[in-house]
PDB file of N, CA and C in Angstrom:
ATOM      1  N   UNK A   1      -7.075  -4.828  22.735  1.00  0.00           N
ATOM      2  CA  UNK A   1      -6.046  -3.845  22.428  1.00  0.00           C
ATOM      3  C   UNK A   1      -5.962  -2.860  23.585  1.00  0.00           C
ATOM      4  N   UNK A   2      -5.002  -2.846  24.235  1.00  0.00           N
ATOM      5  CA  UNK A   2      -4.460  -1.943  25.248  1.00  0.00           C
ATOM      6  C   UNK A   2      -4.223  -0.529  24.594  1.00  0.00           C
ATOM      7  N   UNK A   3      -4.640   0.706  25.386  1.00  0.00           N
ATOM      8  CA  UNK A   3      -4.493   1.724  25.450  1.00  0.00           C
ATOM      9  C   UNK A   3      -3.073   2.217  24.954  1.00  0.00           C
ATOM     10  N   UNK A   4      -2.167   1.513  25.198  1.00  0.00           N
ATOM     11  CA  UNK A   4      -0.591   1.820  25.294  1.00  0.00           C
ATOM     12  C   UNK A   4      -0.491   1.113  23.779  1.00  0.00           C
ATOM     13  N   UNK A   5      -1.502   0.172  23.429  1.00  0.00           N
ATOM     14  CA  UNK A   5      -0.604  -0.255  21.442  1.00  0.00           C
ATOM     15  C   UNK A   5      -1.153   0.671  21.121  1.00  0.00           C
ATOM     16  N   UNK A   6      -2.736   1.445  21.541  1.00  0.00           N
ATOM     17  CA  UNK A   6      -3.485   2.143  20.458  1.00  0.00           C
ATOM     18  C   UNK A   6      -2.114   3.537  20.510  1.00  0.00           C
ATOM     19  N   UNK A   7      -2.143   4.506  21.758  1.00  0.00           N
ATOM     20  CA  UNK A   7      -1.008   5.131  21.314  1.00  0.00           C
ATOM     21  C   UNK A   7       0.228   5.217  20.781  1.00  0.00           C
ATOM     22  N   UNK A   8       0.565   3.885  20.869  1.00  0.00           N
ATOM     23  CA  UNK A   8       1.812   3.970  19.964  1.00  0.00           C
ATOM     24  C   UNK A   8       1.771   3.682  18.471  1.00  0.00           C
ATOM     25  N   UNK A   9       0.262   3.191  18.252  1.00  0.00           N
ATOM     26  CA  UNK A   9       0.046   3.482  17.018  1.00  0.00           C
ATOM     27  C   UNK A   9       0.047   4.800  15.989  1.00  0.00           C
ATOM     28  N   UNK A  10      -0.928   5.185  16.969  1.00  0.00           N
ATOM     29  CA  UNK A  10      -1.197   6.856  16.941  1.00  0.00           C
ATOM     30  C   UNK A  10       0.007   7.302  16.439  1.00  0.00           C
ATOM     31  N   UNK A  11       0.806   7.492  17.624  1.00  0.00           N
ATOM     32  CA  UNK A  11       2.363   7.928  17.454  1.00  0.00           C
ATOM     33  C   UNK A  11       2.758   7.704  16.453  1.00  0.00           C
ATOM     34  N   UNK A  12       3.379   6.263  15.697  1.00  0.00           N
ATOM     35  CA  UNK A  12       3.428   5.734  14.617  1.00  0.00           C
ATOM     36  C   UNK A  12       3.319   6.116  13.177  1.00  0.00           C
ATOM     37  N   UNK A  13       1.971   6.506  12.918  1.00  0.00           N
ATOM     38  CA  UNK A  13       1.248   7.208  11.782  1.00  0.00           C
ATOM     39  C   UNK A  13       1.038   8.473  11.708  1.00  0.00           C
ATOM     40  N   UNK A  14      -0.028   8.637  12.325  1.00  0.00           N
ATOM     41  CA  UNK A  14      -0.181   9.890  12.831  1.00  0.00           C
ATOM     42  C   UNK A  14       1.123  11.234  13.394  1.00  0.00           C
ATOM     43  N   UNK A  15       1.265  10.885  14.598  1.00  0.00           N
ATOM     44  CA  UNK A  15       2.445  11.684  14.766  1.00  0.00           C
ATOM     45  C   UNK A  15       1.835  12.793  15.297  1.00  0.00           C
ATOM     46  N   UNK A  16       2.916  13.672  14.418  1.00  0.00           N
ATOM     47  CA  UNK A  16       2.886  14.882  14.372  1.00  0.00           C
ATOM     48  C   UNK A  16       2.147  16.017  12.997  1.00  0.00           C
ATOM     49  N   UNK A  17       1.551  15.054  12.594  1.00  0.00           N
ATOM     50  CA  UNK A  17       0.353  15.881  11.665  1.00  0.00           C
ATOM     51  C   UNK A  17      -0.146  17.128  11.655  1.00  0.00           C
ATOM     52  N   UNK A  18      -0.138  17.714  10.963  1.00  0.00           N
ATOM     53  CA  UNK A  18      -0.585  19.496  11.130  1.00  0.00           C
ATOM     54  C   UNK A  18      -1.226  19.693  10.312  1.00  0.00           C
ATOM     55  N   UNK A  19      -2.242  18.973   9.340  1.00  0.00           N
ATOM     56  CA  UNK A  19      -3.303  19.267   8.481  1.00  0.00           C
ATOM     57  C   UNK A  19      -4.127  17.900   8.299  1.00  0.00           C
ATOM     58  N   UNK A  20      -5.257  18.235   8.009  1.00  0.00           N
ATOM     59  CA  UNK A  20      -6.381  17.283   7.725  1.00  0.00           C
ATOM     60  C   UNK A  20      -5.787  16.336   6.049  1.00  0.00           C
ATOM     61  N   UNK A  21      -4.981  16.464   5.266  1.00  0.00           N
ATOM     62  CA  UNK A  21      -4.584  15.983   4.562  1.00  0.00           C
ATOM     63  C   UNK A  21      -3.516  14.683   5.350  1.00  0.00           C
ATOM     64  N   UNK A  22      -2.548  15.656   5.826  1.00  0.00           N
ATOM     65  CA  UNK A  22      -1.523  14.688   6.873  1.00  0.00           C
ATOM     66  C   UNK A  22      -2.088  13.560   7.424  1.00  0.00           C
ATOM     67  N   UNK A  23      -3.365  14.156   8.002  1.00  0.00           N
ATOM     68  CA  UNK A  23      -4.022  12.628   8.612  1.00  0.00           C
ATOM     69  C   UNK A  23      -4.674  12.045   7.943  1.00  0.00           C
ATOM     70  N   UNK A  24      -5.388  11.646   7.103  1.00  0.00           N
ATOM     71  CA  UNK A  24      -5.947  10.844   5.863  1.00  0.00           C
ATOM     72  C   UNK A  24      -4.712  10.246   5.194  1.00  0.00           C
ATOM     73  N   UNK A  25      -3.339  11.038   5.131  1.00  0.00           N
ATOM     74  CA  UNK A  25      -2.552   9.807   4.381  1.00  0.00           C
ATOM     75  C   UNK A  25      -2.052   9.004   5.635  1.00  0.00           C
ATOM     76  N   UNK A  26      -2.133   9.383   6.757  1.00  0.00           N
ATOM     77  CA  UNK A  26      -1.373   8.320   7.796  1.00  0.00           C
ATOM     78  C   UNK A  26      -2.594   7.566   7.851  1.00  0.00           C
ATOM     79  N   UNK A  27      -3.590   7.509   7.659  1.00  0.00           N
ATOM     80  CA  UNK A  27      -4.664   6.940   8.090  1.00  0.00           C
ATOM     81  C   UNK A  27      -4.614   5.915   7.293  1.00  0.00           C
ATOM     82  N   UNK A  28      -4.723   6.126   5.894  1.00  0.00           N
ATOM     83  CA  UNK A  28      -4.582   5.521   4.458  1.00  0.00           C
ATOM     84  C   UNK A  28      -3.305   4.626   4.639  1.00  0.00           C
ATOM     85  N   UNK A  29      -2.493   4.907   5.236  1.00  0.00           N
ATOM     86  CA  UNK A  29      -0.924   4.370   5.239  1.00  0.00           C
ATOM     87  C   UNK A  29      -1.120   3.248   6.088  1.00  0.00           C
ATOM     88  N   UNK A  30      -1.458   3.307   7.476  1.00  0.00           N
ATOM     89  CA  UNK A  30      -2.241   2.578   7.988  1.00  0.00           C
ATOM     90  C   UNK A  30      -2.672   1.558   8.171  1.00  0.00           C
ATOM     91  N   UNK A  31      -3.849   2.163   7.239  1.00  0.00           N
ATOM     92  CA  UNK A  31      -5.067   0.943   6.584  1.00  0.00           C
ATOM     93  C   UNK A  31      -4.370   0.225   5.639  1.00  0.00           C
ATOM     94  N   UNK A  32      -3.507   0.306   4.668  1.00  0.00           N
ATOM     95  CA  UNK A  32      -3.009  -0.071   3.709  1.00  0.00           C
ATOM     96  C   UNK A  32      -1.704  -1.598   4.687  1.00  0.00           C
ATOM     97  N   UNK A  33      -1.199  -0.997   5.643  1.00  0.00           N
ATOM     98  CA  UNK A  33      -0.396  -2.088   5.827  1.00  0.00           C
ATOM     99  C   UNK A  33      -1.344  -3.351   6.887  1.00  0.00           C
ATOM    100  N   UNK A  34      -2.215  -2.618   7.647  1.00  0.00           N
ATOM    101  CA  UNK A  34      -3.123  -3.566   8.436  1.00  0.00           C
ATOM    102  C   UNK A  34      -3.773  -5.075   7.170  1.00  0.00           C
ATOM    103  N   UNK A  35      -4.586  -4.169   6.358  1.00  0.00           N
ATOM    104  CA  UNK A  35      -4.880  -4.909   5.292  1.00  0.00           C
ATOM    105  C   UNK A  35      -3.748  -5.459   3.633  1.00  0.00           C
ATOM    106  N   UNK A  36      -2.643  -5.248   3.871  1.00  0.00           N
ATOM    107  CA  UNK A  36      -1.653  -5.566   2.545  1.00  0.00           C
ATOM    108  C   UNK A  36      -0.562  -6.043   3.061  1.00  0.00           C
ATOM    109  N   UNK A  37      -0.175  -5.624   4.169  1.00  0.00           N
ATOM    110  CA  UNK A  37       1.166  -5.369   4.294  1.00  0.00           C
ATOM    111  C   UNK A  37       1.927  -6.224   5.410  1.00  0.00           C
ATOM    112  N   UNK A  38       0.584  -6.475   6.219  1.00  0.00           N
ATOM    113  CA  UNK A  38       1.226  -7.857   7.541  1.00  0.00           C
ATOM    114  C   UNK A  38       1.203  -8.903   6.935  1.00  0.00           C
ATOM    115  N   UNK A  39      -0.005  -9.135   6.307  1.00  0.00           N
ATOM    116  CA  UNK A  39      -0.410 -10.315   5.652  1.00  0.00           C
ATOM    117  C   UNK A  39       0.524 -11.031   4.558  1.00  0.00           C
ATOM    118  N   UNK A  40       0.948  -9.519   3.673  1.00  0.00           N
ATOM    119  CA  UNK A  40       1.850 -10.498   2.982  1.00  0.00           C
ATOM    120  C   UNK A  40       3.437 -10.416   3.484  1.00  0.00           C
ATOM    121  N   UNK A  41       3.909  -9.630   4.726  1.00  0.00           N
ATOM    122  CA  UNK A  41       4.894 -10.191   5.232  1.00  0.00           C
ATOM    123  C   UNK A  41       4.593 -11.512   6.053  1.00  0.00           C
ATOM    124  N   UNK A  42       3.809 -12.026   6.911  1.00  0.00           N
ATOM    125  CA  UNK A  42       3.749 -12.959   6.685  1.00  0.00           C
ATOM    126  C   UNK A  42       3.527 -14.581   6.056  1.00  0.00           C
ATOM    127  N   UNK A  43       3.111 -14.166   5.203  1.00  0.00           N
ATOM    128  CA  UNK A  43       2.999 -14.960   3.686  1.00  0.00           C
ATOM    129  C   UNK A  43       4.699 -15.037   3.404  1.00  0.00           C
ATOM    130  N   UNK A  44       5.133 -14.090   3.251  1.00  0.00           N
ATOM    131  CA  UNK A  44       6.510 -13.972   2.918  1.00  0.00           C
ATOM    132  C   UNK A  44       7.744 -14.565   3.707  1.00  0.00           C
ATOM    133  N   UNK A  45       7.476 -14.600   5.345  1.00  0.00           N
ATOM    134  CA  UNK A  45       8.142 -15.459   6.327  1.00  0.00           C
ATOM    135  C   UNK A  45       8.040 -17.064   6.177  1.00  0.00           C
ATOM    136  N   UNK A  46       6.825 -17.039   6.066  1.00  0.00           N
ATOM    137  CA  UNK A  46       6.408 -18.781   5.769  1.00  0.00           C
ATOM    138  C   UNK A  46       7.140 -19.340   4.301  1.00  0.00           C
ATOM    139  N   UNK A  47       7.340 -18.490   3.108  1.00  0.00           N
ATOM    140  CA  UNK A  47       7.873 -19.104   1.826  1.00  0.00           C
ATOM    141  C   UNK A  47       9.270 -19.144   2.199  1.00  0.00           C
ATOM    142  N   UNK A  48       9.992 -18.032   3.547  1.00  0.00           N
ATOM    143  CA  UNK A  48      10.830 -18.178   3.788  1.00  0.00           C
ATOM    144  C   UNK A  48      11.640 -18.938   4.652  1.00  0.00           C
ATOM    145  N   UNK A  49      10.793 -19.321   5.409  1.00  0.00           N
ATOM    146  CA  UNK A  49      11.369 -20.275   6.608  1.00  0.00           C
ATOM    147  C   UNK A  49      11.083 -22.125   5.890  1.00  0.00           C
ATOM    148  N   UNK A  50      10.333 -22.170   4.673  1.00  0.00           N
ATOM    149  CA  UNK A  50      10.822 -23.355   3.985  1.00  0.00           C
ATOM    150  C   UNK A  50      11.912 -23.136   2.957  1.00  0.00           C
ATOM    151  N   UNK A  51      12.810 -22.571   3.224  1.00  0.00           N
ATOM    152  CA  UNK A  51      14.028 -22.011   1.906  1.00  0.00           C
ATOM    153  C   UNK A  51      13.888 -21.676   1.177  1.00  0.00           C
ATOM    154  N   UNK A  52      12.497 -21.392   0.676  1.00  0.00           N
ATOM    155  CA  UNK A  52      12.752 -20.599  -0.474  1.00  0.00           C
ATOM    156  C   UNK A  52      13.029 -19.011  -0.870  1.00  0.00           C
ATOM    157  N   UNK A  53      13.785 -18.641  -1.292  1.00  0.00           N
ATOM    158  CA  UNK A  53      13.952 -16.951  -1.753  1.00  0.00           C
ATOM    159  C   UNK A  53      13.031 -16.119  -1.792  1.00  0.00           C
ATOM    160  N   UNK A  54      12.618 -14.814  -1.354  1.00  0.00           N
ATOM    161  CA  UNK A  54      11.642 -14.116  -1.341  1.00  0.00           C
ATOM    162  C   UNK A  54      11.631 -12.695  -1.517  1.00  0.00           C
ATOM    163  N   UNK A  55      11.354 -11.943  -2.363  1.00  0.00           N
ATOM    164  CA  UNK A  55      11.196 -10.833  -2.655  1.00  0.00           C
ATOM    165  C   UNK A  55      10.282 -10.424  -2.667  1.00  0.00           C
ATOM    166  N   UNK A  56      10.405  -8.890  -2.023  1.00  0.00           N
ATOM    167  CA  UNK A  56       9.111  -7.982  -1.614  1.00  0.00           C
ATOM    168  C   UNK A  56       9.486  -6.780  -1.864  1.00  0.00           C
ATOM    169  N   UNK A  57       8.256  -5.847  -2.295  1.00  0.00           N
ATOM    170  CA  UNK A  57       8.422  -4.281  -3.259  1.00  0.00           C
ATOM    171  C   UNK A  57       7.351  -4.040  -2.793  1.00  0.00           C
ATOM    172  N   UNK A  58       6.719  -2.385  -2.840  1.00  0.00           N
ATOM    173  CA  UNK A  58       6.169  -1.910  -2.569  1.00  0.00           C
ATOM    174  C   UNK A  58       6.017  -1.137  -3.923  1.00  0.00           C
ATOM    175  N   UNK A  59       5.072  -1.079  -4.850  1.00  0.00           N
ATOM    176  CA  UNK A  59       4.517  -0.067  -6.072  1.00  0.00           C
ATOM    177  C   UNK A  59       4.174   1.041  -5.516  1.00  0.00           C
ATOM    178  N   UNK A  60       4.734   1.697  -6.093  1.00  0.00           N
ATOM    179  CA  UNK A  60       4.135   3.485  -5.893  1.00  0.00           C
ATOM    180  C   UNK A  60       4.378   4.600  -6.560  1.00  0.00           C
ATOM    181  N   UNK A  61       4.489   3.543  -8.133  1.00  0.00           N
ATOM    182  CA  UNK A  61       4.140   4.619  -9.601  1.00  0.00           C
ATOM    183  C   UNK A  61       2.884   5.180  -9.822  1.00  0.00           C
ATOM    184  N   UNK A  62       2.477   6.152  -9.568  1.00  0.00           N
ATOM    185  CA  UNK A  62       1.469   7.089  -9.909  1.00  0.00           C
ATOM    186  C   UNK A  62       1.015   6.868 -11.626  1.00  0.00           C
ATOM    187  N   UNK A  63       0.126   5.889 -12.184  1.00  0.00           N
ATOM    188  CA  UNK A  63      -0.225   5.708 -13.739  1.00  0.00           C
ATOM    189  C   UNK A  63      -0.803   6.789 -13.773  1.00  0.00           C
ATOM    190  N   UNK A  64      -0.021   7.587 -15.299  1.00  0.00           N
ATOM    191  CA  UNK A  64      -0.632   8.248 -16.218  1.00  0.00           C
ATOM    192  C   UNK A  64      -2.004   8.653 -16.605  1.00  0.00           C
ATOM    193  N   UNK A  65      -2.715   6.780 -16.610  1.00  0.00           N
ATOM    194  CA  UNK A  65      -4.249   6.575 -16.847  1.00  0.00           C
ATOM    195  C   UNK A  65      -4.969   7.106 -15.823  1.00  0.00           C
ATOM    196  N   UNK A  66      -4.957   7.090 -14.454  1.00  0.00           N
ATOM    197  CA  UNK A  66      -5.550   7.706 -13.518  1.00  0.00           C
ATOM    198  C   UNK A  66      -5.532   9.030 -13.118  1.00  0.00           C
ATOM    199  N   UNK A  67      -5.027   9.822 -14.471  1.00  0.00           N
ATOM    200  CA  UNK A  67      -5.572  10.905 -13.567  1.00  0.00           C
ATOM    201  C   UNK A  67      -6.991  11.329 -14.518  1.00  0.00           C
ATOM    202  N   UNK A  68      -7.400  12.108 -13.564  1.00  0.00           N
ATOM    203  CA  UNK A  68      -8.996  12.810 -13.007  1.00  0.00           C
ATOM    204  C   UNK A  68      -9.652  11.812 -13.260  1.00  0.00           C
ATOM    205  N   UNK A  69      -9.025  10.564 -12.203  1.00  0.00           N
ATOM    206  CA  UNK A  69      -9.843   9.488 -12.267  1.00  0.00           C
ATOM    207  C   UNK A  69      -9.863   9.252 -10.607  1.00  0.00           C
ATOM    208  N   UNK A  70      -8.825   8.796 -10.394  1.00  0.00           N
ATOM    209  CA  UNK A  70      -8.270   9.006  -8.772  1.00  0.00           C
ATOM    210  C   UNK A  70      -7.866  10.384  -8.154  1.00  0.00           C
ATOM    211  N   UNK A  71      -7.968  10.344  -6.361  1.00  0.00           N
ATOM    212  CA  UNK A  71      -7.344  11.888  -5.970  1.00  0.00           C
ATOM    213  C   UNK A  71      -6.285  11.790  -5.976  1.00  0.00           C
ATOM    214  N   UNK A  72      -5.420  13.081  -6.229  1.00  0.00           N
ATOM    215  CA  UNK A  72      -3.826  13.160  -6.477  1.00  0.00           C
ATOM    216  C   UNK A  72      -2.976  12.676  -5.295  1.00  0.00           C
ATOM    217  N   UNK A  73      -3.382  12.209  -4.068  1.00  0.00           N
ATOM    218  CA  UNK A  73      -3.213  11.885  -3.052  1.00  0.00           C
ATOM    219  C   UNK A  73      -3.013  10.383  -3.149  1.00  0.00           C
ATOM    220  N   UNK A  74      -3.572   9.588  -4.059  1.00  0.00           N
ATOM    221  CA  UNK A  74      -2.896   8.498  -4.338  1.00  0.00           C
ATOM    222  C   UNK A  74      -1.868   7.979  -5.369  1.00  0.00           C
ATOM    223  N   UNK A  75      -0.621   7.642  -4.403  1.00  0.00           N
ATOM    224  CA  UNK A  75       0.426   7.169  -5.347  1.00  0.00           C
ATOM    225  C   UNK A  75      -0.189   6.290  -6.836  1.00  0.00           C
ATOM    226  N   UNK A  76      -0.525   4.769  -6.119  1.00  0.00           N
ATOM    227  CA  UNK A  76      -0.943   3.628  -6.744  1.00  0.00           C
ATOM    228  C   UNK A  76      -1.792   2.633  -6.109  1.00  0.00           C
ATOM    229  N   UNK A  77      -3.056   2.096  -6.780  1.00  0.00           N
ATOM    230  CA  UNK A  77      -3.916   1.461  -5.700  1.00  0.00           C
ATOM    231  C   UNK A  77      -3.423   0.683  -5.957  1.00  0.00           C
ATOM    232  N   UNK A  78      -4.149  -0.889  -5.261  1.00  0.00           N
ATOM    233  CA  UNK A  78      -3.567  -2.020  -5.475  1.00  0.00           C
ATOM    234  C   UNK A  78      -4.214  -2.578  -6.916  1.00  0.00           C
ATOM    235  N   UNK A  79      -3.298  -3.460  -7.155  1.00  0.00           N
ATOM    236  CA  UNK A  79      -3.064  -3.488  -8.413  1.00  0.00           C
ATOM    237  C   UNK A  79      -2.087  -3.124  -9.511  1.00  0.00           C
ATOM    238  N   UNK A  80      -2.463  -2.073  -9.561  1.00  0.00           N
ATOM    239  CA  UNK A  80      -1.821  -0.796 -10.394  1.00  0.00           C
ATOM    240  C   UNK A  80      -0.512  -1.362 -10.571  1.00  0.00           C
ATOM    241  N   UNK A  81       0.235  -1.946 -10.374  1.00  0.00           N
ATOM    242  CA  UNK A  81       1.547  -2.702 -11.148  1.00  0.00           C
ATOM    243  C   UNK A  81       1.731  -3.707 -12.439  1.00  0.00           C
ATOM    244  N   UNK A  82      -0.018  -3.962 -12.215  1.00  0.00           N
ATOM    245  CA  UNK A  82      -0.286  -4.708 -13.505  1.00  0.00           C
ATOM    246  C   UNK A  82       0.027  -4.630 -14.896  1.00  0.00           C
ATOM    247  N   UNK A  83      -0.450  -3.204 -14.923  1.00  0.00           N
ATOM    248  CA  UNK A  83      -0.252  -2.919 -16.117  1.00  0.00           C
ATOM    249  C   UNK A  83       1.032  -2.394 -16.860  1.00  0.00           C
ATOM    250  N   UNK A  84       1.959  -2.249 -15.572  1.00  0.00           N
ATOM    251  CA  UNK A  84       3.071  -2.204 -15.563  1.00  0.00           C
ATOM    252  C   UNK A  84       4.216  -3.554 -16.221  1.00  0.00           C
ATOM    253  N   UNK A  85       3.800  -4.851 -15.718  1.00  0.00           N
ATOM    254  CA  UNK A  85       3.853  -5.802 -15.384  1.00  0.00           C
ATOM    255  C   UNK A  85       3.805  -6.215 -16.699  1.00  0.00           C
ATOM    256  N   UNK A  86       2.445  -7.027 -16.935  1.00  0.00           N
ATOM    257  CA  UNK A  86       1.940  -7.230 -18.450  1.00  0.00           C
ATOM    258  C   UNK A  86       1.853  -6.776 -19.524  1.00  0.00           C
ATOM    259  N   UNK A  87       1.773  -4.956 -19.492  1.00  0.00           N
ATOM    260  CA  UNK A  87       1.418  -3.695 -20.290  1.00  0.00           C
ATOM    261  C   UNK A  87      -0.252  -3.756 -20.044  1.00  0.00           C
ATOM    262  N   UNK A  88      -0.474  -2.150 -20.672  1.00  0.00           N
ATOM    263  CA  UNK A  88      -1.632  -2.171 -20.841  1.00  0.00           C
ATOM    264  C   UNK A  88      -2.665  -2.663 -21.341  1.00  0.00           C
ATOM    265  N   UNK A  89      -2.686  -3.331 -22.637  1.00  0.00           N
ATOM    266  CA  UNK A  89      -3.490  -3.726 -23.002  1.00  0.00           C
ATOM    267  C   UNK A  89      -4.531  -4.343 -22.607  1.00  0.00           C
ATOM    268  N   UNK A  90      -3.857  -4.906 -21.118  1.00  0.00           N
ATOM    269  CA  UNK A  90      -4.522  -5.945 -20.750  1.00  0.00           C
ATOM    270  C   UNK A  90      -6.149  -4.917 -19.938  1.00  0.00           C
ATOM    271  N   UNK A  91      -5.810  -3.863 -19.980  1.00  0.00           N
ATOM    272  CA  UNK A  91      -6.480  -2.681 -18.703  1.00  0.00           C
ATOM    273  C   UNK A  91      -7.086  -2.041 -19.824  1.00  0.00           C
ATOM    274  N   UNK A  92      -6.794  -2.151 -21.281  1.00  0.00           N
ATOM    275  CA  UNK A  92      -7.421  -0.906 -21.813  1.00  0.00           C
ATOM    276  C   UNK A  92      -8.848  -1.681 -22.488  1.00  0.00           C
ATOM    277  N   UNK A  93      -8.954  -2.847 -22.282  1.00  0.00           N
ATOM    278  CA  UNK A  93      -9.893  -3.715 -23.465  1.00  0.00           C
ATOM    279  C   UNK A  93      -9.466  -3.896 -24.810  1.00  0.00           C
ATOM    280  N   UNK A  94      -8.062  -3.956 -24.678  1.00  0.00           N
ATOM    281  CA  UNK A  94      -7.569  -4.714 -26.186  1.00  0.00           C
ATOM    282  C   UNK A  94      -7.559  -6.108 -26.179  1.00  0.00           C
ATOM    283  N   UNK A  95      -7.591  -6.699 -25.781  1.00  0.00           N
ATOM    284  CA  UNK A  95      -7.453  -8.640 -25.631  1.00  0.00           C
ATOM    285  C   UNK A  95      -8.977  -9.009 -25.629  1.00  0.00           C
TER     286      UNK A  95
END
């Protein structure tokens, strides 16, 4: 990795940040597409370049259930559409 991707990464996320919060969510933002977000766009190119249709979303409903569970700083971890998805039950230990 060249000096010139790492700054334009920097640039990228980071930015123009003016608090220690600012940078933990670019950081978080980040980390989140390095590990979620290339991977399944490319996952998503490949279902697409054999014809098939492809849809992609990004969750970032804040559940009810998490709070003073998670910091308020997170929208939705991964996952967290599940229960959206299926309903709860499946999350609360009813099944």
């Amino acid at each position: 990795v060249t000096s010139e991707v790492v700054d334009r990464v920097y640039e990228e996320y980071v930015g123009d940040a003016e608090s220690p919060a600012q940078v933990r969510d670019a950081i978080l933002d980040a980390m989140g597409d390095v590990y979620f977000v290339i991977s399944a766009l490319e996952v998503a190119r490949y279902h697409r370049d054999a014809g098939n249709p492809v849809y992609f979303y990004e969750f970032q409903h804040r559940p009810s259930s998490v709070e003073g569970v998670v910091p308020e700083f997170v929208k939705a971890d991964h996952g967290a559409e599940i229960a959206f998805v299926f309903g709860k039950p499946f999350l609360a230990g009813d099944v």
